[in-house]
N, C-alpha and C. Protein backbone atom coordinates (compact mmCIF):
# COMPACT_ATOMS: atom_id res chain seq x y z
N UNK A 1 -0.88 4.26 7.84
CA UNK A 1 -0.93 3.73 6.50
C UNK A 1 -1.04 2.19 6.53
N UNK A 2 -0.22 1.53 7.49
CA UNK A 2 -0.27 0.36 7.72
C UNK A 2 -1.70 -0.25 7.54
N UNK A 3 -2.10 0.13 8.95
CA UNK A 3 -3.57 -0.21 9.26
C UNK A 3 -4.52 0.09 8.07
N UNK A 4 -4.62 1.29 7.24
CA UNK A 4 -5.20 1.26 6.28
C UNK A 4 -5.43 0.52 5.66
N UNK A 5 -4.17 -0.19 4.79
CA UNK A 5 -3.48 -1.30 3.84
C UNK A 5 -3.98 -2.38 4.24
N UNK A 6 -4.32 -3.08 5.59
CA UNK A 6 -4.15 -4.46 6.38
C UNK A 6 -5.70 -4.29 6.29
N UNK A 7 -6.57 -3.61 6.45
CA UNK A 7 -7.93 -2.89 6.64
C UNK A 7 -7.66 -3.45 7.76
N UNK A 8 -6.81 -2.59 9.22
CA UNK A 8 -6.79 -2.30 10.70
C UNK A 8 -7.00 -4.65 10.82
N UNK A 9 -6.01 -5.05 10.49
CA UNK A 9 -5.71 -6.57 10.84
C UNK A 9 -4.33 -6.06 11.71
N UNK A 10 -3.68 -5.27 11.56
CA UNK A 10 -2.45 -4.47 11.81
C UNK A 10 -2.80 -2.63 12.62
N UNK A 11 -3.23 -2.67 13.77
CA UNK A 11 -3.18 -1.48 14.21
C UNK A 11 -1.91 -0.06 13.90
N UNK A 12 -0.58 -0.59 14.24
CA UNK A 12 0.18 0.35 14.03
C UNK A 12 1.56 -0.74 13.69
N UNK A 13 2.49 -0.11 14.06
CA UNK A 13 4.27 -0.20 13.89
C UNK A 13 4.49 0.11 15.37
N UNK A 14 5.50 -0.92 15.35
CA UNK A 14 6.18 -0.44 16.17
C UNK A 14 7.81 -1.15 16.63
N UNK A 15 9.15 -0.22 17.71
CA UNK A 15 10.03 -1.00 17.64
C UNK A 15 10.26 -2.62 18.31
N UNK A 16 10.89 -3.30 17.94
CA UNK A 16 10.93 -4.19 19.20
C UNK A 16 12.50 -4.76 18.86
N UNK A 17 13.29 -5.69 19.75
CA UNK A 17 14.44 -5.81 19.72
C UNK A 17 14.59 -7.46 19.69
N UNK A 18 15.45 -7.67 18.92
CA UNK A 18 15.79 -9.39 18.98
C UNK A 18 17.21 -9.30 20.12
N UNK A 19 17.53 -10.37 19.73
CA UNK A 19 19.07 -10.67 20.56
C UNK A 19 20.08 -9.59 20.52
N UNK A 20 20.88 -9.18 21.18
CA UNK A 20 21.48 -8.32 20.74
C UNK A 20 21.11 -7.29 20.77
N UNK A 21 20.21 -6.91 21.25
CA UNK A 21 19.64 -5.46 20.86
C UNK A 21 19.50 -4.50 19.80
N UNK A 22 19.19 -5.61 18.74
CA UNK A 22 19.11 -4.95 17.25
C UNK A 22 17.61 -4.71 16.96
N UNK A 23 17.43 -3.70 16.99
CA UNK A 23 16.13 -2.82 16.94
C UNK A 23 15.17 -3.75 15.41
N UNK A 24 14.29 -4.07 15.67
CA UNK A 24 13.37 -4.16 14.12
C UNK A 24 11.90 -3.97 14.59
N UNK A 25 11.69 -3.69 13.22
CA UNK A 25 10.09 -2.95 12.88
C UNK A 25 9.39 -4.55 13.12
N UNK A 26 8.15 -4.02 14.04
CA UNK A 26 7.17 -5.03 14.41
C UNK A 26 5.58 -4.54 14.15
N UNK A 27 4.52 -5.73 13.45
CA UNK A 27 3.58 -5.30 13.57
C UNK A 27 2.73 -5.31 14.93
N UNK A 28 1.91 -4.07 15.00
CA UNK A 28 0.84 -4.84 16.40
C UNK A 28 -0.30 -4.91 15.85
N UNK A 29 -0.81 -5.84 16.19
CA UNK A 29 -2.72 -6.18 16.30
C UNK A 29 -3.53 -5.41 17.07
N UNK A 30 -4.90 -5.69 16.73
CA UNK A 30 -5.57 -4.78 17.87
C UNK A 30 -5.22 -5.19 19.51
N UNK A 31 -5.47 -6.74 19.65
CA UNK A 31 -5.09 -7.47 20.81
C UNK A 31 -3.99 -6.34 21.77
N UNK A 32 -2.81 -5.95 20.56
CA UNK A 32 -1.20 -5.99 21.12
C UNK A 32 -0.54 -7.00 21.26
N UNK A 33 -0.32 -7.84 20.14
CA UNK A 33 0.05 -8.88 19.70
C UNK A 33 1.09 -8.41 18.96
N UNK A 34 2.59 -8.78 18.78
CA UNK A 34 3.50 -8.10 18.03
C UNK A 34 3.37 -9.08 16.95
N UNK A 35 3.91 -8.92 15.70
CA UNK A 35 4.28 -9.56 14.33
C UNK A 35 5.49 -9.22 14.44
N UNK A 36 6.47 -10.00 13.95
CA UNK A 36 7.45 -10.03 13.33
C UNK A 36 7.69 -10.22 11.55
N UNK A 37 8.55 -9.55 11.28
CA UNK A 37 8.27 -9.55 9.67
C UNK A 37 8.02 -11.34 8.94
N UNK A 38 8.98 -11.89 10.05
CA UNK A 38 9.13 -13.56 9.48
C UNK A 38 7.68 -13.90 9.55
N UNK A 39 7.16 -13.42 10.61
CA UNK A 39 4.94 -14.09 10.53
C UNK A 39 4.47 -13.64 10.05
N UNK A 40 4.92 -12.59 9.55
CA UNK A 40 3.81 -12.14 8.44
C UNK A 40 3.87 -12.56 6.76
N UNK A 41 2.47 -12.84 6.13
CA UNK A 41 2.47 -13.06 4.93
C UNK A 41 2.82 -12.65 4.41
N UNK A 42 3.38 -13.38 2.82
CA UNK A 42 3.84 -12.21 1.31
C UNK A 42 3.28 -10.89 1.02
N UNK A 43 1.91 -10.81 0.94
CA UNK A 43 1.09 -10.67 1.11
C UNK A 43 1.29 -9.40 2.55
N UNK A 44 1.11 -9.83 3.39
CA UNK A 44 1.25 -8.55 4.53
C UNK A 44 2.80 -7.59 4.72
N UNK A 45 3.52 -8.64 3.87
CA UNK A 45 4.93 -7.92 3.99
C UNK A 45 4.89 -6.83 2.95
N UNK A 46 4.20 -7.16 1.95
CA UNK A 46 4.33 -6.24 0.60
C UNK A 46 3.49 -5.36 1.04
N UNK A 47 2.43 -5.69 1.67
CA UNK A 47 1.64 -4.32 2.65
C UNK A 47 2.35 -3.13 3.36
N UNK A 48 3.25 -3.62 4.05
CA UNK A 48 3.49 -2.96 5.30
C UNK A 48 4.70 -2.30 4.53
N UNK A 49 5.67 -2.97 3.45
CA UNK A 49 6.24 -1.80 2.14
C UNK A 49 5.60 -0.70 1.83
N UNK A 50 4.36 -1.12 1.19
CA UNK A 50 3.59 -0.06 0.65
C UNK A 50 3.43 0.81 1.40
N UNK A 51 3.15 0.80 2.91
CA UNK A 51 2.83 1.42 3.48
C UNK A 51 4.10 2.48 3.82
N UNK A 52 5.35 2.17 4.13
CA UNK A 52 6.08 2.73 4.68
C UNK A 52 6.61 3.37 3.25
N UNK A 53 6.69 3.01 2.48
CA UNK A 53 7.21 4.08 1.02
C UNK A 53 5.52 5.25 0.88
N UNK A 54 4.45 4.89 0.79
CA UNK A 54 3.45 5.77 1.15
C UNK A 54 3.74 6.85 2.35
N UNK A 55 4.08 6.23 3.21
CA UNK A 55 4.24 7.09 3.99
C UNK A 55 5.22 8.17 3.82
N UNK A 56 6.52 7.49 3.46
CA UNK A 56 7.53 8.44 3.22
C UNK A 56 7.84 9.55 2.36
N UNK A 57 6.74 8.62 1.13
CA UNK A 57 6.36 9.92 0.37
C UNK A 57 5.55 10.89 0.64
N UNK A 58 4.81 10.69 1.39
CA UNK A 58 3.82 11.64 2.26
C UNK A 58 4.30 12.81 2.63
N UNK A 59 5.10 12.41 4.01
CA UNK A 59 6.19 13.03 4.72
C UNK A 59 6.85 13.90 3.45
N UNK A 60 7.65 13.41 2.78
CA UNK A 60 8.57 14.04 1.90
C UNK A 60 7.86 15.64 0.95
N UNK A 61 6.52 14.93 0.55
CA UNK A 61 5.62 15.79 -0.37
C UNK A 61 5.08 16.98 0.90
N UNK A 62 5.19 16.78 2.60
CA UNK A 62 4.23 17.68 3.09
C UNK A 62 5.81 18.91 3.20
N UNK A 63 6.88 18.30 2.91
CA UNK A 63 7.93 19.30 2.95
C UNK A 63 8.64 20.25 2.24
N UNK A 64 7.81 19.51 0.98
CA UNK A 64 8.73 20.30 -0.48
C UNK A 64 7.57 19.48 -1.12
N UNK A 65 7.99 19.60 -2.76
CA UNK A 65 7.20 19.27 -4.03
C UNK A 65 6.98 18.27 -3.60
N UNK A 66 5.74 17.79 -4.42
CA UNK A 66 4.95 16.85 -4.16
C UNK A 66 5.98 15.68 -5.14
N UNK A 67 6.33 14.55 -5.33
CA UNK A 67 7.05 13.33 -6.00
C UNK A 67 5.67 12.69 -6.67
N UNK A 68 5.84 12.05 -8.28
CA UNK A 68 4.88 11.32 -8.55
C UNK A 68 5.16 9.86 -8.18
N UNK A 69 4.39 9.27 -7.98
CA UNK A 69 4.65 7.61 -7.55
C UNK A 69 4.25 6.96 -8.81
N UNK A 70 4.96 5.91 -8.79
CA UNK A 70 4.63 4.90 -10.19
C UNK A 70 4.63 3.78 -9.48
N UNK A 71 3.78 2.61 -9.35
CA UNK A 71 3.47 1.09 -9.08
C UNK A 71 3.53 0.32 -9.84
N UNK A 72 4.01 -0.41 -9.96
CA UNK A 72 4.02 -1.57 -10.57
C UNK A 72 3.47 -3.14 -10.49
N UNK A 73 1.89 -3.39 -10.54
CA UNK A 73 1.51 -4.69 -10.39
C UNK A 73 2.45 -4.78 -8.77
N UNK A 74 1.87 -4.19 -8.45
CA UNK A 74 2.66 -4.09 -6.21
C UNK A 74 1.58 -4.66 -5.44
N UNK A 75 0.37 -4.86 -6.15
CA UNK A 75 -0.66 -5.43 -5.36
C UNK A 75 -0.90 -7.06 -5.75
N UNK A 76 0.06 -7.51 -6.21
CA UNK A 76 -0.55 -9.02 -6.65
C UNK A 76 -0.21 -9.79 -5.73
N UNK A 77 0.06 -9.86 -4.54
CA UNK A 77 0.31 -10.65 -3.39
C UNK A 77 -1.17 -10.26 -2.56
N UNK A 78 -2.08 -9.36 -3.13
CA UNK A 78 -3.05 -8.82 -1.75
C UNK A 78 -4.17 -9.46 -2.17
N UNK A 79 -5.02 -9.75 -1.05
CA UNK A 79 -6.31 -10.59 -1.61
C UNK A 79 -7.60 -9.58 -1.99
N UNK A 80 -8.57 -9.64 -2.39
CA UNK A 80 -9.15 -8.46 -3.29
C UNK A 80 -9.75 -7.17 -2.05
N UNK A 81 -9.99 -7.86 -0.94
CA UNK A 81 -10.02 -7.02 0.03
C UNK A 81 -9.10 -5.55 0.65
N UNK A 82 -7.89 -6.34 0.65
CA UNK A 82 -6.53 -5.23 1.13
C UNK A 82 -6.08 -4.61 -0.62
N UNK A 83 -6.43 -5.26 -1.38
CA UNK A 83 -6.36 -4.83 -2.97
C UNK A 83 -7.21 -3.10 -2.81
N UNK A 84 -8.26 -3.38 -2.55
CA UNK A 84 -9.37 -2.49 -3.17
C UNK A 84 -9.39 -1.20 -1.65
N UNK A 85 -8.58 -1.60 -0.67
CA UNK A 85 -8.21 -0.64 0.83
C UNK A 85 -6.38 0.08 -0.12
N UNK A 86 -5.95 -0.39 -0.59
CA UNK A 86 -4.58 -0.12 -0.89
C UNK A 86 -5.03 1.08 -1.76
N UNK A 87 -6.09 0.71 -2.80
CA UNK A 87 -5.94 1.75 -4.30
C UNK A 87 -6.84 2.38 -3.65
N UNK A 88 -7.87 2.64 -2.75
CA UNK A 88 -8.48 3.35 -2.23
C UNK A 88 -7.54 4.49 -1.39
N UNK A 89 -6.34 4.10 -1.04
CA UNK A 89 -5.16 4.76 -0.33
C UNK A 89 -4.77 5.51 -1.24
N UNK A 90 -4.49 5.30 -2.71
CA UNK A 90 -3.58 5.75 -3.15
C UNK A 90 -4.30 6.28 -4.48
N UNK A 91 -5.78 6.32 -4.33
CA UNK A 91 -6.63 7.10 -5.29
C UNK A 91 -6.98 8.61 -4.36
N UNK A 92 -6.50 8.64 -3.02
CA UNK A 92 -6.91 9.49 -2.03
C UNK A 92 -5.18 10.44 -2.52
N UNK A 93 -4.23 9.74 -2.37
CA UNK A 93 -2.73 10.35 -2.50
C UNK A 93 -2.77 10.59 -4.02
N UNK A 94 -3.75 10.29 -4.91
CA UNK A 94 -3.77 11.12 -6.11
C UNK A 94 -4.46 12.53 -6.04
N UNK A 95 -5.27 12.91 -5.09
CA UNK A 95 -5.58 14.28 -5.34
C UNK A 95 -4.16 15.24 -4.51
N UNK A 96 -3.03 14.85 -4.09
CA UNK A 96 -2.02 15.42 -3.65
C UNK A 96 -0.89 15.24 -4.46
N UNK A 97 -0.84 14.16 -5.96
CA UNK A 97 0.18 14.10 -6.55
C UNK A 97 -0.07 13.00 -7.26
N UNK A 98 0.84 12.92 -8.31
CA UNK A 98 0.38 12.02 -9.61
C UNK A 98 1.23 10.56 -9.16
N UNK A 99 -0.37 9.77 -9.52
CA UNK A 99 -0.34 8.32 -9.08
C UNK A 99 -0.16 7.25 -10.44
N UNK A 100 0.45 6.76 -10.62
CA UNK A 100 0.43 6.08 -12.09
C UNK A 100 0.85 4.68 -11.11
N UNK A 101 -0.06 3.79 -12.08
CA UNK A 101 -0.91 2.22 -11.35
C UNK A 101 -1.28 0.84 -12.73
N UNK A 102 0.48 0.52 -12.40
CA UNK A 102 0.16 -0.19 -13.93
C UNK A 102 -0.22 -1.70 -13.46
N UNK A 103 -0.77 -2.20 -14.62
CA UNK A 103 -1.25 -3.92 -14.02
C UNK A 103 -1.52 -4.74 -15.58
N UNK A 104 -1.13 -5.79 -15.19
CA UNK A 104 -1.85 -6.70 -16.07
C UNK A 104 -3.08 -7.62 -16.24
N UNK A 105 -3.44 -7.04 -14.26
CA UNK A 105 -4.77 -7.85 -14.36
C UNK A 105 -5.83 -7.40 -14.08
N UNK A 106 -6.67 -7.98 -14.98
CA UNK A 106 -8.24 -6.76 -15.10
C UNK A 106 -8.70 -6.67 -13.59
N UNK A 107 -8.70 -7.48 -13.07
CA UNK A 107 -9.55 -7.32 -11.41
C UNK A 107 -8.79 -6.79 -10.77
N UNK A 108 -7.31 -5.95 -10.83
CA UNK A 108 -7.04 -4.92 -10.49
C UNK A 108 -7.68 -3.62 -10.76
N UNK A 109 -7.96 -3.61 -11.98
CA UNK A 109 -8.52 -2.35 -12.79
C UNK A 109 -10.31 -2.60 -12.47
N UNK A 110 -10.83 -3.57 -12.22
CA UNK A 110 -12.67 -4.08 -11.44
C UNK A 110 -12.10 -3.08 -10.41
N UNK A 111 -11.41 -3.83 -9.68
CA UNK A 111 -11.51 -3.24 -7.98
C UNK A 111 -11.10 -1.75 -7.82
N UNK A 112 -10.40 -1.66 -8.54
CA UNK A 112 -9.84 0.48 -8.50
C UNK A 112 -11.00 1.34 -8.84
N UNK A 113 -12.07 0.55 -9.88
CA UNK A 113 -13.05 1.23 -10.50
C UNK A 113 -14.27 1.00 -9.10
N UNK A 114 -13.73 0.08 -8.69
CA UNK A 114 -14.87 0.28 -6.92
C UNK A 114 -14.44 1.02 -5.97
N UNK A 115 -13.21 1.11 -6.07
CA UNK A 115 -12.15 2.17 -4.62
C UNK A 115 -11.83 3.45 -4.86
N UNK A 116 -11.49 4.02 -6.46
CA UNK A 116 -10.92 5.39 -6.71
C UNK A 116 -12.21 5.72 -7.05
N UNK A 117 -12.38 7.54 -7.09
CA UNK A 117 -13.57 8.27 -7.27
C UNK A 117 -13.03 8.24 -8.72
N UNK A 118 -14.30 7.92 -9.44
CA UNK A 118 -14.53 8.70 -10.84
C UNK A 118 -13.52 9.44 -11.26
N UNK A 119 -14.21 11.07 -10.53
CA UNK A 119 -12.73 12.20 -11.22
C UNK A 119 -11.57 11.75 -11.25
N UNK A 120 -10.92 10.81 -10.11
CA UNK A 120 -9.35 11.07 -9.74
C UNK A 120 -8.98 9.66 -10.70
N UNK A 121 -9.64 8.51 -11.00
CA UNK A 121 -9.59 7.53 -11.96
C UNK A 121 -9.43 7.61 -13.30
N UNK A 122 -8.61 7.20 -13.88
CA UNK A 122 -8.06 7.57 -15.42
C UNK A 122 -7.48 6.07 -16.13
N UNK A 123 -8.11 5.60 -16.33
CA UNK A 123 -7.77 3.72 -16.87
C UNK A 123 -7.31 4.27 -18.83
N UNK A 124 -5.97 4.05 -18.90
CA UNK A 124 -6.05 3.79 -20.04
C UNK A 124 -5.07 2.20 -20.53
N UNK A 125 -6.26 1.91 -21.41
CA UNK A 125 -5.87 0.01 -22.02
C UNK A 125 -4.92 0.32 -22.88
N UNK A 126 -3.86 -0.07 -23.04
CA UNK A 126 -2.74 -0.57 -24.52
C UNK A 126 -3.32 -1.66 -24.76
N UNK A 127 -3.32 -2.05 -26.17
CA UNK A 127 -3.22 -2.84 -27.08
C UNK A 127 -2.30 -3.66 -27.06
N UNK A 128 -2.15 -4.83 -26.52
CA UNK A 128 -0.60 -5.30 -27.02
C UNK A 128 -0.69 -6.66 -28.20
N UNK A 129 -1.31 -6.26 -29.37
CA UNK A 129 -1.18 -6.68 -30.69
C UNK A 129 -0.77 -5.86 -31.28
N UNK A 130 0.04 -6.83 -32.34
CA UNK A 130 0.77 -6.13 -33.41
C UNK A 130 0.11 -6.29 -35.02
């Protein structure tokens, strides 16, 4: 999921240990270059979230009922690239369970209308005048 999200800037996860031998989640590169959460961007950190709650819901839905996911403007740290790889992720995890994808900004809703298929895409605008 990672790699998905990063569009593969981030090959996988994996453990690695600081002082102490306190286990933390590290990114790798293609290289095999580790990341640590501190080097990675706002931006790649809110990625590699997405990814691991994607995932978990994954996992969770291949075991029992499927969970609906709700987002919240979760992509405004991503640049339109990892934007339009993310909702492409999670226009794919809508034909397995209900995806609701709220935003306030239209080039969220441009780029979903380039990444989600037609059928599985459902944009509806509120009004917010009174």
């Amino acid at each position: 999921m990672f790699a998905l999200v990063t569009e593969n800037r981030f090959v996988g996860l994996e453990p690695d240990y600081e002082v102490g031998d306190d286990p933390v989640l590290v990114g790798v590169r293609e290289n095999g270059e580790k990341v640590a959460l501190a080097g990675m961007s706002d931006g790649t950190q809110d990625q590699l979230y997405l990814a691991l709650r994607l995932a978990s819901l994954e996992k969770f839905s291949a075991d029992g009922e499927p969970l609906p996911l709700l987002v919240d403007d979760a992509l405004v740290n991503f640049d339109n690239a990892r934007a339009r790889a993310a909702l492409k992720v999670l226009g794919n995890l809508g034909g397995k369970t209900q995806v609701i994808f709220f935003t306030h900004h239209q080039h969220m809703v441009h780029l979903a209308t380039e990444a989600v298929e037609d059928q599985v895409l459902h944009i509806q605008e509120l009004n917010a005048t009174r």
